[in-house]
C-alpha atoms as a PDB file:
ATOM      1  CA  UNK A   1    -156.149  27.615 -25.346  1.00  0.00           C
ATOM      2  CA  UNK A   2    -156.815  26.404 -21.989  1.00  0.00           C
ATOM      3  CA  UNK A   3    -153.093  25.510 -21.366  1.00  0.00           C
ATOM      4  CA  UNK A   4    -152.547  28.817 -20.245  1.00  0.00           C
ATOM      5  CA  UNK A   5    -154.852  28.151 -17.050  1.00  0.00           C
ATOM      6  CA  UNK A   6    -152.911  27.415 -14.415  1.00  0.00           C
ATOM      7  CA  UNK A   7    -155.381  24.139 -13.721  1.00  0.00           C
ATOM      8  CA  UNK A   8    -153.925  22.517 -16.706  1.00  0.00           C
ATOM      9  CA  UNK A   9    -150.735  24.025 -16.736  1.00  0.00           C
ATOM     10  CA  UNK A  10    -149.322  23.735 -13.309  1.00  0.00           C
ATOM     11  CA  UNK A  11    -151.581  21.077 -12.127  1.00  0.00           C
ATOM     12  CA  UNK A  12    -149.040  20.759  -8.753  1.00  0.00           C
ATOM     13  CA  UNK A  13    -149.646  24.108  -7.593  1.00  0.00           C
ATOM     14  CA  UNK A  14    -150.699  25.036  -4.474  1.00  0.00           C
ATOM     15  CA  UNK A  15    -152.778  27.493  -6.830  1.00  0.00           C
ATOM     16  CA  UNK A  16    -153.952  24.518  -8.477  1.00  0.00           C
ATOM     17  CA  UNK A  17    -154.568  22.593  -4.992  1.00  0.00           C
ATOM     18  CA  UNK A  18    -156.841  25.805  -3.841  1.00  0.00           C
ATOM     19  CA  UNK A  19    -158.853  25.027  -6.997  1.00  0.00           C
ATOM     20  CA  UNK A  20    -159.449  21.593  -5.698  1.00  0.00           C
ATOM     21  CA  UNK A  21    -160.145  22.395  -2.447  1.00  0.00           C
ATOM     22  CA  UNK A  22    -162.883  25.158  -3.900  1.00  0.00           C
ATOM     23  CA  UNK A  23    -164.167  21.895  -5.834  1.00  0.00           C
ATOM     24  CA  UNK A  24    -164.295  20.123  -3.133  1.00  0.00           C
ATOM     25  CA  UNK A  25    -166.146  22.020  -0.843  1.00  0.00           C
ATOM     26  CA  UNK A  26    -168.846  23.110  -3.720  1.00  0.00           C
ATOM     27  CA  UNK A  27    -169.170  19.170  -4.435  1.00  0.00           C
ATOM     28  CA  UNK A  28    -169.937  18.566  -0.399  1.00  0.00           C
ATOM     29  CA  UNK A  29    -172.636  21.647  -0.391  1.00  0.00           C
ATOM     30  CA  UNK A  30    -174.393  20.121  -3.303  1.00  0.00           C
ATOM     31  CA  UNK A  31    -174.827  16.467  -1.318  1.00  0.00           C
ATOM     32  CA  UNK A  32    -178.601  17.641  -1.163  1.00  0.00           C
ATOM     33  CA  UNK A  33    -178.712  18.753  -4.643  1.00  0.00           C
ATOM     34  CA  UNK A  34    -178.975  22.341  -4.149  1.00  0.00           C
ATOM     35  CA  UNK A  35    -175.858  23.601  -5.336  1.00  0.00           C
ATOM     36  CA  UNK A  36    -175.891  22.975  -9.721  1.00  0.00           C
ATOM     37  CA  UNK A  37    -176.077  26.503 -10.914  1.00  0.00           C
ATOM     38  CA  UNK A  38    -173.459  29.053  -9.217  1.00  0.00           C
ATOM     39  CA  UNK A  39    -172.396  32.521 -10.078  1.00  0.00           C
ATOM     40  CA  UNK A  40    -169.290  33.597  -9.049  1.00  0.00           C
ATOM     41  CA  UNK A  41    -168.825  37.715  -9.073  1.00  0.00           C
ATOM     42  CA  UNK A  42    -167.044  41.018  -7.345  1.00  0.00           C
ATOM     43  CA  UNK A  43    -167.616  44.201  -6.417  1.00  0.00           C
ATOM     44  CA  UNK A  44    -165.477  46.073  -8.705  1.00  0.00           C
ATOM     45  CA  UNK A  45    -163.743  45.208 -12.116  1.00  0.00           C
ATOM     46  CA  UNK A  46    -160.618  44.364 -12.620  1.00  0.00           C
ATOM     47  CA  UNK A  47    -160.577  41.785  -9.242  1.00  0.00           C
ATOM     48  CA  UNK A  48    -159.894  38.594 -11.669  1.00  0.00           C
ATOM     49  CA  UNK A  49    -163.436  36.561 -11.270  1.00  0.00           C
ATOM     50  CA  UNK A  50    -163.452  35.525 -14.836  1.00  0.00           C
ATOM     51  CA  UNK A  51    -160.186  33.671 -14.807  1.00  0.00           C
ATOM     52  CA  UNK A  52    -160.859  32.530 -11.204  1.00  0.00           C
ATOM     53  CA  UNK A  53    -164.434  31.615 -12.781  1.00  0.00           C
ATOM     54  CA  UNK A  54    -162.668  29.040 -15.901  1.00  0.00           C
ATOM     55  CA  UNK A  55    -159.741  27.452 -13.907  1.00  0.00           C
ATOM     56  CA  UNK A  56    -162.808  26.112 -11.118  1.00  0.00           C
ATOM     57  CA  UNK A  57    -164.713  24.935 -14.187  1.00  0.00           C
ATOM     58  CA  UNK A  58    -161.277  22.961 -15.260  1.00  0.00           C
ATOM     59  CA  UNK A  59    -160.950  21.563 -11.801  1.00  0.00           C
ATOM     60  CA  UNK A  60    -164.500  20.535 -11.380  1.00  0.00           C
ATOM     61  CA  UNK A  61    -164.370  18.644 -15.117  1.00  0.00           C
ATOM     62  CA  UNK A  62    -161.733  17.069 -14.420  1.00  0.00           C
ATOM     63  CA  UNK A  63    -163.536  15.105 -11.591  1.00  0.00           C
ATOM     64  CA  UNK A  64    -165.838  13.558 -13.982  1.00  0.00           C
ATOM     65  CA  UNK A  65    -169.297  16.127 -13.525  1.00  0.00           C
ATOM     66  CA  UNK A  66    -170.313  17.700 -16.734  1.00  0.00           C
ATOM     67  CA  UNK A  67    -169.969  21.745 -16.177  1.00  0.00           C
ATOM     68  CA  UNK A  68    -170.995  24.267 -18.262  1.00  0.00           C
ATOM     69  CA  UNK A  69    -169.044  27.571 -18.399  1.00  0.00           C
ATOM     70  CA  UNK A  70    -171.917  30.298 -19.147  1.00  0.00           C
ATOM     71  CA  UNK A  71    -170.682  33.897 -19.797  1.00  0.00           C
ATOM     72  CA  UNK A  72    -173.098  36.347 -18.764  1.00  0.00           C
ATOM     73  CA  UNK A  73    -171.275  39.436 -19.072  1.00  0.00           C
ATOM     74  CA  UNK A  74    -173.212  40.847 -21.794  1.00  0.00           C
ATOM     75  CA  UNK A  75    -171.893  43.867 -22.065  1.00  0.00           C
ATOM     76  CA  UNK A  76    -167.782  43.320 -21.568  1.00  0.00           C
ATOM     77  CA  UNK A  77    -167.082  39.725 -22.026  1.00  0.00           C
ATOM     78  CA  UNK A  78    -164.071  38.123 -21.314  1.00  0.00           C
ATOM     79  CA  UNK A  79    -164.887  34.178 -21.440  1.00  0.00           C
ATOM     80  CA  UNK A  80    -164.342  33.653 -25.179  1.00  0.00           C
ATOM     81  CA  UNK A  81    -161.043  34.997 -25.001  1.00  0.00           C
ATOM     82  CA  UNK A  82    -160.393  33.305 -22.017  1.00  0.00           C
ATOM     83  CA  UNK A  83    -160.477  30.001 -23.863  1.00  0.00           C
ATOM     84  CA  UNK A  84    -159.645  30.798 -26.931  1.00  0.00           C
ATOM     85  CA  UNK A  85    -163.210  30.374 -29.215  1.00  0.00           C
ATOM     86  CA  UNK A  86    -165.045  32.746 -30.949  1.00  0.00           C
ATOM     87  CA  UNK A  87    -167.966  34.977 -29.927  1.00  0.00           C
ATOM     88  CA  UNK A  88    -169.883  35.409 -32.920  1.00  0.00           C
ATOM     89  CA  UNK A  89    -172.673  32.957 -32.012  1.00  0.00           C
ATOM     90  CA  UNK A  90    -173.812  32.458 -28.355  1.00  0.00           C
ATOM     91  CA  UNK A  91    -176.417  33.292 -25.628  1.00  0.00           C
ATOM     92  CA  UNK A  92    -177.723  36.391 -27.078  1.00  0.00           C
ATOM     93  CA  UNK A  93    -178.594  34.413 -30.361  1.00  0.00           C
ATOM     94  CA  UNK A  94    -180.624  32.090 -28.215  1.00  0.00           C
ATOM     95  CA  UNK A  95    -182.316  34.914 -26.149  1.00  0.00           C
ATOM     96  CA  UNK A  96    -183.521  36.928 -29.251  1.00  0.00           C
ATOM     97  CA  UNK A  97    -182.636  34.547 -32.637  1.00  0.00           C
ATOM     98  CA  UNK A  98    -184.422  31.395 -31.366  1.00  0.00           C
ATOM     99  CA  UNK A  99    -181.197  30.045 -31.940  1.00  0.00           C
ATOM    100  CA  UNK A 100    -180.945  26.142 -30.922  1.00  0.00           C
ATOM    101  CA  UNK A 101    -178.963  26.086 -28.028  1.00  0.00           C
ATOM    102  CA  UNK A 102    -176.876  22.853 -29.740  1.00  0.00           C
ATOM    103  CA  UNK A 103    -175.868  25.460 -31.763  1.00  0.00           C
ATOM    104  CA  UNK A 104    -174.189  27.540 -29.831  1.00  0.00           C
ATOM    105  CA  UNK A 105    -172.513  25.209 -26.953  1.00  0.00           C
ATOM    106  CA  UNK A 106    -168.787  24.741 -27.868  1.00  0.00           C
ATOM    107  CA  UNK A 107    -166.687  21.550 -26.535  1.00  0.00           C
ATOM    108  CA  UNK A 108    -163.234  22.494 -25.176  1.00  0.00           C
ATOM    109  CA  UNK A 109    -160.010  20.552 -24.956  1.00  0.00           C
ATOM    110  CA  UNK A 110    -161.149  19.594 -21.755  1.00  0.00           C
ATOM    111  CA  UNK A 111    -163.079  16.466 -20.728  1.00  0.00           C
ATOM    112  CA  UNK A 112    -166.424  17.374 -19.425  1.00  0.00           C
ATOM    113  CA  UNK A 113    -166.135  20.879 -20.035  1.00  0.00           C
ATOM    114  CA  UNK A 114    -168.508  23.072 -22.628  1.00  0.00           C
ATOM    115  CA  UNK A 115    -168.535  26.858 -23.001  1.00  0.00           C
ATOM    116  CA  UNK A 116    -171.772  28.954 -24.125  1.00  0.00           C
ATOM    117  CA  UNK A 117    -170.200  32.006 -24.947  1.00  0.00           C
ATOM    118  CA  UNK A 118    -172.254  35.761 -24.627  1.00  0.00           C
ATOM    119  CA  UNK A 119    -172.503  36.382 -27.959  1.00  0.00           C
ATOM    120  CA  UNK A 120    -173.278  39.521 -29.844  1.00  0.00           C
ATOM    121  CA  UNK A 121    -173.592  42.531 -27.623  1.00  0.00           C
ATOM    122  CA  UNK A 122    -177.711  43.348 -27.148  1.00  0.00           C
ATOM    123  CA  UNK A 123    -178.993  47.229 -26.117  1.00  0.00           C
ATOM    124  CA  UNK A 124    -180.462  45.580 -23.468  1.00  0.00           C
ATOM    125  CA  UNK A 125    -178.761  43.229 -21.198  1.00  0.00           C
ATOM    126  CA  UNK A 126    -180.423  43.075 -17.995  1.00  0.00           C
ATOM    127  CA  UNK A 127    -184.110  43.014 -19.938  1.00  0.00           C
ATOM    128  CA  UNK A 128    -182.701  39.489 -21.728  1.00  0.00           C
ATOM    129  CA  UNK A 129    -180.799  38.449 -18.495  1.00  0.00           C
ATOM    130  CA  UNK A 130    -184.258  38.957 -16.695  1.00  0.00           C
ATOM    131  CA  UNK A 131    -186.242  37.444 -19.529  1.00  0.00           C
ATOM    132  CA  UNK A 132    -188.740  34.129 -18.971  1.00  0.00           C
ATOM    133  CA  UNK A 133    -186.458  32.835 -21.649  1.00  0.00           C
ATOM    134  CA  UNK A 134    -183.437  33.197 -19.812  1.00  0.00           C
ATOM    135  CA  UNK A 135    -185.139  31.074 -16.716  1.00  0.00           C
ATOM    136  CA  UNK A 136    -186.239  28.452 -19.117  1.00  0.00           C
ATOM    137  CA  UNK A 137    -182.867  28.476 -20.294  1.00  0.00           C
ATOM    138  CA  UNK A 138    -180.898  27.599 -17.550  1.00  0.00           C
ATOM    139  CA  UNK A 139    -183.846  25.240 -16.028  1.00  0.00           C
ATOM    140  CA  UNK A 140    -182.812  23.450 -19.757  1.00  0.00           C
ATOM    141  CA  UNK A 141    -179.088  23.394 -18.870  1.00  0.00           C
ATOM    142  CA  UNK A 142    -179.697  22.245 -15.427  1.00  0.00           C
ATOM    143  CA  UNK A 143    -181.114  18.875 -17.250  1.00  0.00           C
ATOM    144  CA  UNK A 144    -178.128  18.582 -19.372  1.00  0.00           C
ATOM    145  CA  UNK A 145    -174.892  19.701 -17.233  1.00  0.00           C
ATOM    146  CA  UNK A 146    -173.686  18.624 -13.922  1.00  0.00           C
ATOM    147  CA  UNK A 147    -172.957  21.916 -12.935  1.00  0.00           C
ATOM    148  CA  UNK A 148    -173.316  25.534 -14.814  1.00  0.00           C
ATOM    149  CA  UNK A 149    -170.773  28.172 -13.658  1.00  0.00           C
ATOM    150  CA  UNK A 150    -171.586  31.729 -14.358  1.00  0.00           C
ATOM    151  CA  UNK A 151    -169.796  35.222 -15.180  1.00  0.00           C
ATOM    152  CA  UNK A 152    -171.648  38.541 -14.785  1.00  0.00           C
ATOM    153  CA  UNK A 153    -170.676  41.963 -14.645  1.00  0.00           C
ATOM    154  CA  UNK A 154    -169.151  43.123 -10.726  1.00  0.00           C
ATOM    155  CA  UNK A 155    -172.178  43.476  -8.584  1.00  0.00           C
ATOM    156  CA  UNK A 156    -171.809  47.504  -8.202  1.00  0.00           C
ATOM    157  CA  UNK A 157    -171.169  48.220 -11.301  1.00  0.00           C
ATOM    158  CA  UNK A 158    -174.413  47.329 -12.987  1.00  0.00           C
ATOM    159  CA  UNK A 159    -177.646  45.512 -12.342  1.00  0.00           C
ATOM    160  CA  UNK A 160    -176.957  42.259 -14.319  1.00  0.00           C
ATOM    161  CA  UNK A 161    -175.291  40.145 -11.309  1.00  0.00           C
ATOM    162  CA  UNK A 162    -178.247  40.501  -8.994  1.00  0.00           C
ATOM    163  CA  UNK A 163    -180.760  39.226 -11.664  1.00  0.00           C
ATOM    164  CA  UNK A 164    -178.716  36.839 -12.580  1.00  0.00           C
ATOM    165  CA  UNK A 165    -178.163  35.367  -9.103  1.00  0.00           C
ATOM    166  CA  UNK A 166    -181.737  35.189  -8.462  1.00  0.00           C
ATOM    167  CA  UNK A 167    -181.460  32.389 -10.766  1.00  0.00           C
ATOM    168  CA  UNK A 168    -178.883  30.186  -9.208  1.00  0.00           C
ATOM    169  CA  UNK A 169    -178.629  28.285  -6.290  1.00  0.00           C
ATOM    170  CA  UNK A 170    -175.553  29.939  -4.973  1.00  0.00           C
ATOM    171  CA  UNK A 171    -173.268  32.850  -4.934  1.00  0.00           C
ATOM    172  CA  UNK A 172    -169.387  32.923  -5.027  1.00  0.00           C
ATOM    173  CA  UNK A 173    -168.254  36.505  -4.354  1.00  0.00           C
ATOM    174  CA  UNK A 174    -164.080  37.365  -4.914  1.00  0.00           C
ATOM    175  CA  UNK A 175    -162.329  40.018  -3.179  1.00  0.00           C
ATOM    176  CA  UNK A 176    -158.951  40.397  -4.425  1.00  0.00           C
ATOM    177  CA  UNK A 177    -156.120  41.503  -2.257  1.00  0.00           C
ATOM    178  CA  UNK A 178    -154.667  44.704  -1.468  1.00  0.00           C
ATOM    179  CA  UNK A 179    -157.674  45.622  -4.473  1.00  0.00           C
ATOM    180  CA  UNK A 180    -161.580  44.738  -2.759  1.00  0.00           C
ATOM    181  CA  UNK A 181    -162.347  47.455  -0.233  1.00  0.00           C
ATOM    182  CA  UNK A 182    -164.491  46.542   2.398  1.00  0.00           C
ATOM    183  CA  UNK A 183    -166.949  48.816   2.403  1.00  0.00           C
ATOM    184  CA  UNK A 184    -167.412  47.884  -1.653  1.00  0.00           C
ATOM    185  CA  UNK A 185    -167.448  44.048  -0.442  1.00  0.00           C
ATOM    186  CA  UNK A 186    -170.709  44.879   2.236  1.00  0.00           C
ATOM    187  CA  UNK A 187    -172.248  46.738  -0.543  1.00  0.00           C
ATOM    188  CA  UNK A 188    -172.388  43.896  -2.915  1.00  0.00           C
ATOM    189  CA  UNK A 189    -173.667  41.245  -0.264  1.00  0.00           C
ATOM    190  CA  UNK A 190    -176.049  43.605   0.643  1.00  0.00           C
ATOM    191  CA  UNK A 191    -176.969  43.802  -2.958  1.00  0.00           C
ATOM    192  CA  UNK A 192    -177.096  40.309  -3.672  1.00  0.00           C
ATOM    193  CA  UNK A 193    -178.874  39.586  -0.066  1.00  0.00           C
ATOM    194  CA  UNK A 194    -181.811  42.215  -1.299  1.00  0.00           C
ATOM    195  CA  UNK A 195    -182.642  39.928  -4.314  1.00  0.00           C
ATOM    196  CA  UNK A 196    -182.966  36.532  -1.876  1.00  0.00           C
ATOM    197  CA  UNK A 197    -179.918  34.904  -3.504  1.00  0.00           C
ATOM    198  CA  UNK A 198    -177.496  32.949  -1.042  1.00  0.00           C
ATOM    199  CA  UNK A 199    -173.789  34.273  -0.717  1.00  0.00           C
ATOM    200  CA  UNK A 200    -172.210  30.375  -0.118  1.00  0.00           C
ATOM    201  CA  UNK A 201    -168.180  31.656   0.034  1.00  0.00           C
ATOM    202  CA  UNK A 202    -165.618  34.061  -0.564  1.00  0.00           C
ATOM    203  CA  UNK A 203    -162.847  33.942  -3.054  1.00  0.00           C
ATOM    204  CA  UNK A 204    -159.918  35.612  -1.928  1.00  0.00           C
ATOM    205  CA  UNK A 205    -157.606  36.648  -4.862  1.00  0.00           C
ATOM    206  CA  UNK A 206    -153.883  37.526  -5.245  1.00  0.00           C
ATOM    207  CA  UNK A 207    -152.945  36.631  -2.158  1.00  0.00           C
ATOM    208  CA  UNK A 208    -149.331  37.770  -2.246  1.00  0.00           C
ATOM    209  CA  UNK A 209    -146.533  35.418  -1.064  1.00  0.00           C
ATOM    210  CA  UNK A 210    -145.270  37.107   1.830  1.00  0.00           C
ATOM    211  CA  UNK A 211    -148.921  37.638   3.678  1.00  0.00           C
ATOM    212  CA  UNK A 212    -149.754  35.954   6.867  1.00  0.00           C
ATOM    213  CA  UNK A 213    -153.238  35.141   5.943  1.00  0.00           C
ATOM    214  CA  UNK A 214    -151.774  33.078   2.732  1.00  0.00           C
ATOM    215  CA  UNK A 215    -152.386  29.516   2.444  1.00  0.00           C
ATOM    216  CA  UNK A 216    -152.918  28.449  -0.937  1.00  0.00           C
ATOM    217  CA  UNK A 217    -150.034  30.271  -2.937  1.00  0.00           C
ATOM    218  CA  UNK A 218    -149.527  33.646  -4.823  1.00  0.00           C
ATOM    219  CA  UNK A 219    -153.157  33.405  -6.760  1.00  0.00           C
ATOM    220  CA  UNK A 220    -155.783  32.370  -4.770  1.00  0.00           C
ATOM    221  CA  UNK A 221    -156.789  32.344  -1.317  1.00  0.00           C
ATOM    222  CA  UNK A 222    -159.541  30.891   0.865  1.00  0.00           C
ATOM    223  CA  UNK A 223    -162.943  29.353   0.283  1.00  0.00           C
ATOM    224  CA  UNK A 224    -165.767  29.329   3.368  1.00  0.00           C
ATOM    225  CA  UNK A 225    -168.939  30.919   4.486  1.00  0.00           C
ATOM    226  CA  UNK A 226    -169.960  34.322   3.769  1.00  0.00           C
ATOM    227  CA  UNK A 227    -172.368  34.466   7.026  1.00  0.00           C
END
């Protein structure tokens, strides 16, 4: 269930408020349209990009745009459990089963907001993540949804995040407190930088309560340029 995001369940956050404030600034750098498909991603595991990744979606459907919440982890994901649906059926089936993509799009409790799902775990993820298919996939969902938010593996860990991101028009990377070092952090813009995708903001994560630098709350820190 999505209750457990903190979006929907402590909407008066300052958590919640950093959400809107990410929302915010996304909607103002898509004014000239170039900001529908974004993947937001870390250096290392374990940083907290897929939760960061569903409680945005939540706070950008709740402003009205349609957003689709696309897992591309293919070979760890985490969405579907995230929001409580099954993975039996999603983007794999429609990368190798032909599988209509009506098929596998699931409504949530959530106004607005639809989940595609990873589906069955493929041998090969970055060959269907760097399919023609996959491009005419998300030039479909960029018809249909107001925005499409992304998941991929951490940037270091495996290739999938850099193909990916060659798809989208921007690139949210999250360092998490006390966790990200810096040296892993340059790595992954360099990474993402080789493969001509745009960097548009950092996510800074578990920002403790005590720390000078906080300003949204425990969770979730600041949102602004990467250059």
């Amino acid at each position: 269930m999505l209750k457990n995001m903190i979006s929907v369940n402590n909407p008066k956050s300052r958590a919640a408020e950093a959400f809107r404030t990410l929302r915010t600034n996304i909607q103002f750098s898509s004014l000239d349209g170039e900001m529908k498909t974004i993947l937001i991603t870390s250096s290392a595991p374990g940083e907290g990009k897929s939760t960061v990744l569903v409680n945005l979606a939540i706070t950008i459907a709740q402003s009205g745009k349609k957003v689709l919440l696309l897992d591309c982890d293919l070979r760890k994901p985490t969405i579907h459990k995230k929001v409580a649906v099954s993975n039996s059926r999603g983007l794999t089936n429609i990368l190798t089963q032909n599988t209509k993509i009506e098929e596998c799009i699931l409504s949530t409790e959530i106004n607005n907001l639809y989940v595609l799902t990873s589906g069955p775990t493929p041998p090969n993820p970055s060959e269907l993540l760097g399919s023609k298919k996959m491009k005419a996939i998300i030039q479909e969902f960029e018809k249909i949804f107001d925005f499409i938010l992304i998941d991929s593996p951490p940037v270091l860990a495996v290739t999938d995040s850099q193909i990916i991101s060659s798809l989208c028009d921007g690139v949210l990377l999250l360092a998490a407190y006390g966790v990200s070092e810096k040296a892993a952090l340059v790595k992954a813009k360099s990474l993402i930088d080789k493969v001509g995708s745009k960097i548009v903001g950092v996510i800074m994560n578990k920002v403790p309560d005590h720390s000078e630098d906080n300003y949204y709350g425990k969770y979730y820190g600041y949102y602004g340029s990467s250059d």
